[in-house]
N, C-alpha and C. Protein backbone atom coordinates (compact mmCIF):
# COMPACT_ATOMS: atom_id res chain seq x y z
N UNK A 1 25.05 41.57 -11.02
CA UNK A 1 26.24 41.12 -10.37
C UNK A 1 25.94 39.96 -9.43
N UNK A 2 24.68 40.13 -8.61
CA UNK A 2 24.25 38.98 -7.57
C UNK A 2 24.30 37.46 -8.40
N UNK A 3 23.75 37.51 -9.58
CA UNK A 3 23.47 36.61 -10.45
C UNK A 3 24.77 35.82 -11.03
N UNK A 4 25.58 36.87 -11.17
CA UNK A 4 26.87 35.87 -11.37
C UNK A 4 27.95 35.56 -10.31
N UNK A 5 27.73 36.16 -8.95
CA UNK A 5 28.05 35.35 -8.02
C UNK A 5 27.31 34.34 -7.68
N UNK A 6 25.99 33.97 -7.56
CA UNK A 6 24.97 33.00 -7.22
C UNK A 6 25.46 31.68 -8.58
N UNK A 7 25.76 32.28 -9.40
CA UNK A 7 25.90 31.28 -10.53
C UNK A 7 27.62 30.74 -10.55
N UNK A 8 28.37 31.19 -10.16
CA UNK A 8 29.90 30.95 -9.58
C UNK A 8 29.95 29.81 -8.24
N UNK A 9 29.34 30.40 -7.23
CA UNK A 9 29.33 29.53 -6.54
C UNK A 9 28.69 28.62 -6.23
N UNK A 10 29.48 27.52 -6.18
CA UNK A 10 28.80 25.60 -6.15
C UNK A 10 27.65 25.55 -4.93
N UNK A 11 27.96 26.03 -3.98
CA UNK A 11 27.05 26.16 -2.99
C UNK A 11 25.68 26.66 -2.83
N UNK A 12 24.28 26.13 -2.74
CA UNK A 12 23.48 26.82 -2.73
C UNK A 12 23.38 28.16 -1.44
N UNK A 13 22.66 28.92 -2.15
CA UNK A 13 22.55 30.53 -1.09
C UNK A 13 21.86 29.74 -0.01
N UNK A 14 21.06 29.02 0.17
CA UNK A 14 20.07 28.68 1.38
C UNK A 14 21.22 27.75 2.58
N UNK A 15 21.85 27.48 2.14
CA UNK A 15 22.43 26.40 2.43
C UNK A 15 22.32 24.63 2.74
N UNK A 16 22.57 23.97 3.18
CA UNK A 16 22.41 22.66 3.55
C UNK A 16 21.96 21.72 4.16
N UNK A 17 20.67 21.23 3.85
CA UNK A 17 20.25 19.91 4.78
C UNK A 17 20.90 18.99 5.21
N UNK A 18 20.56 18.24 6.45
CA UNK A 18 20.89 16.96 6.71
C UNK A 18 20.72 16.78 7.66
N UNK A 19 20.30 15.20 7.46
CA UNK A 19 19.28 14.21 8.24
C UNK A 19 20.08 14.14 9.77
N UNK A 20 18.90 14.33 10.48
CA UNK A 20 18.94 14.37 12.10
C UNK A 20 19.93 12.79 11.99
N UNK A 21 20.59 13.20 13.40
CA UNK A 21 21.28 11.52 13.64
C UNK A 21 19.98 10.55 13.87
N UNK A 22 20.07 9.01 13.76
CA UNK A 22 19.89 8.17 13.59
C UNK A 22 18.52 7.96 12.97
N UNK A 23 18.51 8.73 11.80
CA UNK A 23 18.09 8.45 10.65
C UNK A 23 18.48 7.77 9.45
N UNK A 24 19.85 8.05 9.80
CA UNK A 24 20.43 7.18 8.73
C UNK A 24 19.75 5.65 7.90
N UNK A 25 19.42 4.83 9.04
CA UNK A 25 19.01 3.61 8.53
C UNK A 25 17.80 3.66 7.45
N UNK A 26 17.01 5.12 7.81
CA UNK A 26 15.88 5.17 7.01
C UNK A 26 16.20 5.42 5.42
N UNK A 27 17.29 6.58 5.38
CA UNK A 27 17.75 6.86 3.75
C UNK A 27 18.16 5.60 3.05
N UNK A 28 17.54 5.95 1.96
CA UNK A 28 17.65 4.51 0.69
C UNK A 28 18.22 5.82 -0.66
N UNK A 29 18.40 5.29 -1.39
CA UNK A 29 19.04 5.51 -2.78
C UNK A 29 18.32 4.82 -4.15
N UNK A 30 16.72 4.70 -3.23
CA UNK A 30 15.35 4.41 -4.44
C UNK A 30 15.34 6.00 -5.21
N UNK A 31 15.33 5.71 -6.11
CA UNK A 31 14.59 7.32 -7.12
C UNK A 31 13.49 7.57 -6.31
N UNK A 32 13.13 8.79 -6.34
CA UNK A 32 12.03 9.07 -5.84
C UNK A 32 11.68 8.45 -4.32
N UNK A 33 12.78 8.04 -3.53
CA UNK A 33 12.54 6.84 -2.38
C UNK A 33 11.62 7.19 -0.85
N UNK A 34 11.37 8.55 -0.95
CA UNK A 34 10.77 8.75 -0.20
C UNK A 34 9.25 8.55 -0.60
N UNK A 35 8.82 9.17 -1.43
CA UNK A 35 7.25 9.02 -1.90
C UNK A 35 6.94 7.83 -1.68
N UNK A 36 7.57 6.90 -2.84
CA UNK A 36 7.37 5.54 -3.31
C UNK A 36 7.16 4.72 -1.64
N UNK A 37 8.27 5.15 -0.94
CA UNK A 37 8.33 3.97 0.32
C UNK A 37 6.81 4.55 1.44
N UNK A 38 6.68 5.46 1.22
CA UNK A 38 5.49 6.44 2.00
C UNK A 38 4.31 5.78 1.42
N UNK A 39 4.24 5.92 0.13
CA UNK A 39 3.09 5.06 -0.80
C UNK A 39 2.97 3.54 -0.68
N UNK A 40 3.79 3.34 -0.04
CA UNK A 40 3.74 2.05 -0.64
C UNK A 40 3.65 1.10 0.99
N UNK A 41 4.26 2.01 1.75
CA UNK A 41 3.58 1.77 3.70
C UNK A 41 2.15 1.98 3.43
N UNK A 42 1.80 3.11 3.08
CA UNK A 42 0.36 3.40 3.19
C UNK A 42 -0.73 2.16 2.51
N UNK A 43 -0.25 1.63 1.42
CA UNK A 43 -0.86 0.55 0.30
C UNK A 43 -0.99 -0.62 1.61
N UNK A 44 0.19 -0.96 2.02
CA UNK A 44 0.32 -2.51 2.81
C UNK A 44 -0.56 -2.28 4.18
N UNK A 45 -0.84 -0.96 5.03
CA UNK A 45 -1.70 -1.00 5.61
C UNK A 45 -3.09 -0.70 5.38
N UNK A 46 -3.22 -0.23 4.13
CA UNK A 46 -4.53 -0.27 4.24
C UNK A 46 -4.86 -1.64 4.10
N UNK A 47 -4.07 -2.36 3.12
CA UNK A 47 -4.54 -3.98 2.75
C UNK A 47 -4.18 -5.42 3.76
N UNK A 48 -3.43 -4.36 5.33
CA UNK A 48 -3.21 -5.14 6.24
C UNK A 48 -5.35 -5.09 6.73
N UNK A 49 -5.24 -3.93 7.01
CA UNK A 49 -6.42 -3.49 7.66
C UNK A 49 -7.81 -3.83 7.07
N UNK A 50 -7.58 -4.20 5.76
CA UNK A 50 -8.94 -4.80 5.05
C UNK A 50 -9.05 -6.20 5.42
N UNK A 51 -7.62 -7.05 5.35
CA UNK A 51 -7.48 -8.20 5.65
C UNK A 51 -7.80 -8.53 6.66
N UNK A 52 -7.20 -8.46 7.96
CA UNK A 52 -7.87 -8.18 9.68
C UNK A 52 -9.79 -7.86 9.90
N UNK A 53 -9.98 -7.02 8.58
CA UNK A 53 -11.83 -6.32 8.86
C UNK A 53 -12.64 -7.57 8.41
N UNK A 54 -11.76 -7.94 7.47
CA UNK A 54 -12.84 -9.06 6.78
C UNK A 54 -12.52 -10.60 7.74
N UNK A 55 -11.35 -11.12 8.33
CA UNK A 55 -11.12 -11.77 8.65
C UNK A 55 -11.79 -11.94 10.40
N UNK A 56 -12.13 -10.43 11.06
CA UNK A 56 -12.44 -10.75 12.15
C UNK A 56 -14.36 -10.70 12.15
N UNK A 57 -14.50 -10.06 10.62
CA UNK A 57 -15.94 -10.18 10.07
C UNK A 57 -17.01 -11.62 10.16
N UNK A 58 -15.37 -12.81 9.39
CA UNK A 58 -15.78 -13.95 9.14
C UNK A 58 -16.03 -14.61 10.44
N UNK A 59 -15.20 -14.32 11.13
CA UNK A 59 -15.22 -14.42 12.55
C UNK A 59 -16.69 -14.67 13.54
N UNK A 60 -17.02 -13.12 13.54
CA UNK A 60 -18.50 -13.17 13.75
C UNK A 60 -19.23 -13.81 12.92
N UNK A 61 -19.23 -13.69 11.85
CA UNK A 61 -20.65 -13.71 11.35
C UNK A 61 -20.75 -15.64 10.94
N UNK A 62 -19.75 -16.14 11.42
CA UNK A 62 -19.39 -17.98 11.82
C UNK A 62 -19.88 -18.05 12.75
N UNK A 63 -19.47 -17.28 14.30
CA UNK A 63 -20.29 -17.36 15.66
C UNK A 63 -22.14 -16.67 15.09
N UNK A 64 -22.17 -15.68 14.89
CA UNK A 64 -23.99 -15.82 14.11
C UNK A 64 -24.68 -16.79 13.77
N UNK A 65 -23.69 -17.34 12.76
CA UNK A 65 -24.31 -18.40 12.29
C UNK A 65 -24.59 -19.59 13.26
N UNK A 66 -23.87 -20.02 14.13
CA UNK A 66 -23.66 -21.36 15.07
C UNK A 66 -25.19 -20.76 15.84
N UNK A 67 -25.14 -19.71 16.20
CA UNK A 67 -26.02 -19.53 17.40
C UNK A 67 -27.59 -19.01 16.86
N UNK A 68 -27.37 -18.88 15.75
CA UNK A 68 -28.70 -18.59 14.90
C UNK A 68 -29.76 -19.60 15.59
N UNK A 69 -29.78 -20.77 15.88
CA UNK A 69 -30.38 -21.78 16.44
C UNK A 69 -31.68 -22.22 15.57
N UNK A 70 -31.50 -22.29 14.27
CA UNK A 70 -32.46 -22.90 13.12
C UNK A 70 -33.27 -21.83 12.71
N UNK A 71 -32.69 -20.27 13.48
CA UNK A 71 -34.07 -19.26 13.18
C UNK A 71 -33.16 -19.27 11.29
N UNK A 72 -34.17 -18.62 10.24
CA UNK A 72 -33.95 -19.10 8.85
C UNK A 72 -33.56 -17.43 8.71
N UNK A 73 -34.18 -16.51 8.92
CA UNK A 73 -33.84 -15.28 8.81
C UNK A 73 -31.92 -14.77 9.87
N UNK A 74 -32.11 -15.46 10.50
CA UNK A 74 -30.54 -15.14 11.75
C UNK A 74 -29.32 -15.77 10.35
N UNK A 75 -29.97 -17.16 10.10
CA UNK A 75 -28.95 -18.11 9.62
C UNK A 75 -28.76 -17.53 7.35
N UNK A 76 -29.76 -16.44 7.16
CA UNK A 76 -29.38 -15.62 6.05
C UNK A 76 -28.42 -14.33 5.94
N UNK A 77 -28.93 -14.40 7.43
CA UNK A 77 -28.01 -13.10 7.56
C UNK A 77 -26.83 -13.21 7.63
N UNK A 78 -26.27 -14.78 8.46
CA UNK A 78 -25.33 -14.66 9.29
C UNK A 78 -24.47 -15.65 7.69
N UNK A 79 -25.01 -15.87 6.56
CA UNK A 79 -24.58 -16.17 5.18
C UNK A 79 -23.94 -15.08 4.44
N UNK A 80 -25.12 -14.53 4.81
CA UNK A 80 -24.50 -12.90 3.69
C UNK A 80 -23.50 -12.35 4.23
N UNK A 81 -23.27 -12.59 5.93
CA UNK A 81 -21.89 -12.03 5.95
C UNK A 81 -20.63 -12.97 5.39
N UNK A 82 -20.97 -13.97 6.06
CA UNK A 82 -19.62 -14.67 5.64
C UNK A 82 -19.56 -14.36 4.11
N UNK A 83 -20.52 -14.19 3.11
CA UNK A 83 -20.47 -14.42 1.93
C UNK A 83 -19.36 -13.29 1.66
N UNK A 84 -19.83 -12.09 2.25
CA UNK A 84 -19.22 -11.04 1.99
C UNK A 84 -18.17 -10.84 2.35
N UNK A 85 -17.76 -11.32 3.41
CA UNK A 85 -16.18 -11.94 3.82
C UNK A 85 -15.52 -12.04 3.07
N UNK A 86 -15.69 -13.45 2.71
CA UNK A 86 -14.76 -14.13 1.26
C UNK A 86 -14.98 -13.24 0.52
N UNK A 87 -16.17 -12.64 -0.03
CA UNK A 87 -15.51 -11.97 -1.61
C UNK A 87 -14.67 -10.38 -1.46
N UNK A 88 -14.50 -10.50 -0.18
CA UNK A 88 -13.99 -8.80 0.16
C UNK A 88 -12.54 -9.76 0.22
N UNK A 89 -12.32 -10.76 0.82
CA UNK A 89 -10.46 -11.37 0.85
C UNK A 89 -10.28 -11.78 -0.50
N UNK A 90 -11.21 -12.53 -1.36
CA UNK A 90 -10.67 -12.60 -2.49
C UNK A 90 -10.54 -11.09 -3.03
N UNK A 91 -11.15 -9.92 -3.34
CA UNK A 91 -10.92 -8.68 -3.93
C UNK A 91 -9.58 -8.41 -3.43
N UNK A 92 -9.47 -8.73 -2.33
CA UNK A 92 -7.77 -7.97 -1.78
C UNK A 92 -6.55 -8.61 -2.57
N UNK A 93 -6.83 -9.96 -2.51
CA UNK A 93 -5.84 -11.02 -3.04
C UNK A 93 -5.79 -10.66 -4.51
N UNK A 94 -7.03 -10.85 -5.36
CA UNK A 94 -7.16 -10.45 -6.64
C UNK A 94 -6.23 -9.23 -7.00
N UNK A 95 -6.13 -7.85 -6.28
CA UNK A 95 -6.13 -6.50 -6.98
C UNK A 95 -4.48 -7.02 -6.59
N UNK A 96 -3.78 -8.00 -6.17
CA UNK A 96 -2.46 -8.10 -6.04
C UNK A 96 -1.98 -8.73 -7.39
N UNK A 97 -2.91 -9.89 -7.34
CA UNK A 97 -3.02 -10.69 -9.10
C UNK A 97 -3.14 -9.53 -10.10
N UNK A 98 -3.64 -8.87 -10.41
CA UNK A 98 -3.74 -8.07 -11.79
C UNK A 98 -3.18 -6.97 -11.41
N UNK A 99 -2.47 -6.57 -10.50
CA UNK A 99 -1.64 -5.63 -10.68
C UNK A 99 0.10 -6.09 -11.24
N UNK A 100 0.26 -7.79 -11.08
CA UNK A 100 1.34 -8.32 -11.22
C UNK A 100 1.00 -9.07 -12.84
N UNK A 101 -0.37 -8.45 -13.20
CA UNK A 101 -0.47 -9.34 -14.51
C UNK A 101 0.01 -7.75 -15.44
N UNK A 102 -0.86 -6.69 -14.98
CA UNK A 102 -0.30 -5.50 -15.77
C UNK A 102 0.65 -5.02 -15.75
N UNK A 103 1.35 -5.36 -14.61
CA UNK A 103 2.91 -5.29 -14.61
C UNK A 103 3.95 -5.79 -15.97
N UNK A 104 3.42 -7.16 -15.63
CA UNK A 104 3.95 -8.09 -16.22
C UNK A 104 3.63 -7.27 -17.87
N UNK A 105 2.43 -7.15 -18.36
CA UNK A 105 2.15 -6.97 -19.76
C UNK A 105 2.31 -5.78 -20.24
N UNK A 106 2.47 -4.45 -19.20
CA UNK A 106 2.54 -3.17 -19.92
C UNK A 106 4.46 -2.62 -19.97
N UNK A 107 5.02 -3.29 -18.49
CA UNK A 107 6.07 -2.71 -18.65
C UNK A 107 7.34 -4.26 -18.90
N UNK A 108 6.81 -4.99 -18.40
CA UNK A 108 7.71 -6.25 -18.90
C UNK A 108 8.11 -6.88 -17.36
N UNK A 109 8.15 -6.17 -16.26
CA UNK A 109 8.33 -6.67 -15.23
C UNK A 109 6.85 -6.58 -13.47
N UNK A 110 6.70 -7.91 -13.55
CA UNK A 110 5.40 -8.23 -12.55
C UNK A 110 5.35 -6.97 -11.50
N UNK A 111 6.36 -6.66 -11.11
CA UNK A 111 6.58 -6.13 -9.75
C UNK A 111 6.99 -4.32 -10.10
N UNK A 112 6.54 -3.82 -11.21
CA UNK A 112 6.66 -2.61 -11.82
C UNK A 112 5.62 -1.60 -10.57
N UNK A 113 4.55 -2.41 -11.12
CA UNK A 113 3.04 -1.73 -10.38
C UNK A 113 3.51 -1.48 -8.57
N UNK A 114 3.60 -3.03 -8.43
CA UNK A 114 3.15 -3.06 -6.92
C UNK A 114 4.88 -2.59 -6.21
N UNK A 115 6.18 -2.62 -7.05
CA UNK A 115 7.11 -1.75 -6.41
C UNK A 115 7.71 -0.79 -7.25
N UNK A 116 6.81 0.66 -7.56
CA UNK A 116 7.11 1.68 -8.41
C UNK A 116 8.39 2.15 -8.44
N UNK A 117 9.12 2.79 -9.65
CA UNK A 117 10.21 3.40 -9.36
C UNK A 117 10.34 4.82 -10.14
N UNK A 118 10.28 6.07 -9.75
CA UNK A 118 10.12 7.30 -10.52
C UNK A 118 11.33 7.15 -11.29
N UNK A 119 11.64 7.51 -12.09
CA UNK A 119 12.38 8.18 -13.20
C UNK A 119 12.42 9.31 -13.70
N UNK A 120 13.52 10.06 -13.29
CA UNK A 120 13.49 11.96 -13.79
C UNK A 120 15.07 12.20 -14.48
N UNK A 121 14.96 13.52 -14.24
CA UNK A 121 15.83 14.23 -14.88
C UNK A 121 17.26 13.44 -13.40
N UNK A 122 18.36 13.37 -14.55
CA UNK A 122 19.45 12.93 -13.79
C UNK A 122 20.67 13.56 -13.53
């Protein structure tokens, strides 16, 4: 008998959520819009934070270099960082490039990858 009242009425038994006041601005009407926007904050800071590591890296290891003062071992070291600099900002920049190339080639649109959209039952 529980079962076909539970199944009669439109209302769930638990009853009803809803968002604290001035939240509003946060709800979107993305599929899946919470994950995706959570995932996808998390993506831009980590690749804020790589950008800033390597950039305040190059930083130093430019002042190393200036002050190395002709020693040959200071002025290798203070190479290998910068070296490593650049190829850590190009890796960041790059994984934006081929994520907009597999975009582009697996689903037909660049921006598939880097702005996901779930798709479910409707």
């Amino acid at each position: 008998m529980t079962s076909v009242l539970l199944a009669a009425n439109p209302a769930p038994w638990w009853g009803e959520i809803s968002p604290p006041p001035g939240v509003e601005k946060f709800v979107t009407d993305v599929p899946g819009g919470g994950l995706i926007i959570l995932l996808n904050n998390l993506l831009r800071l980590l690749f804020t934070l790589a950008g800033l590591f390597a950039f305040f890296n190059l930083i130093l290891a430019g002042f190393q270099f200036m002050t190395a003062g002709g020693d040959p071992k200071a002025v290798g070291t203070a190479w290998g960082k910068i070296w490593r600099s650049l190829l850590g900002l190009i890796i960041i920049v790059s994984s934006f490039v081929l994520a907009a190339v597999f975009g582009w080639i697996l689903f037909g649109d660049p921006t598939a990858i880097l702005n996901p959209k779930l798709r479910g039952f409707q």
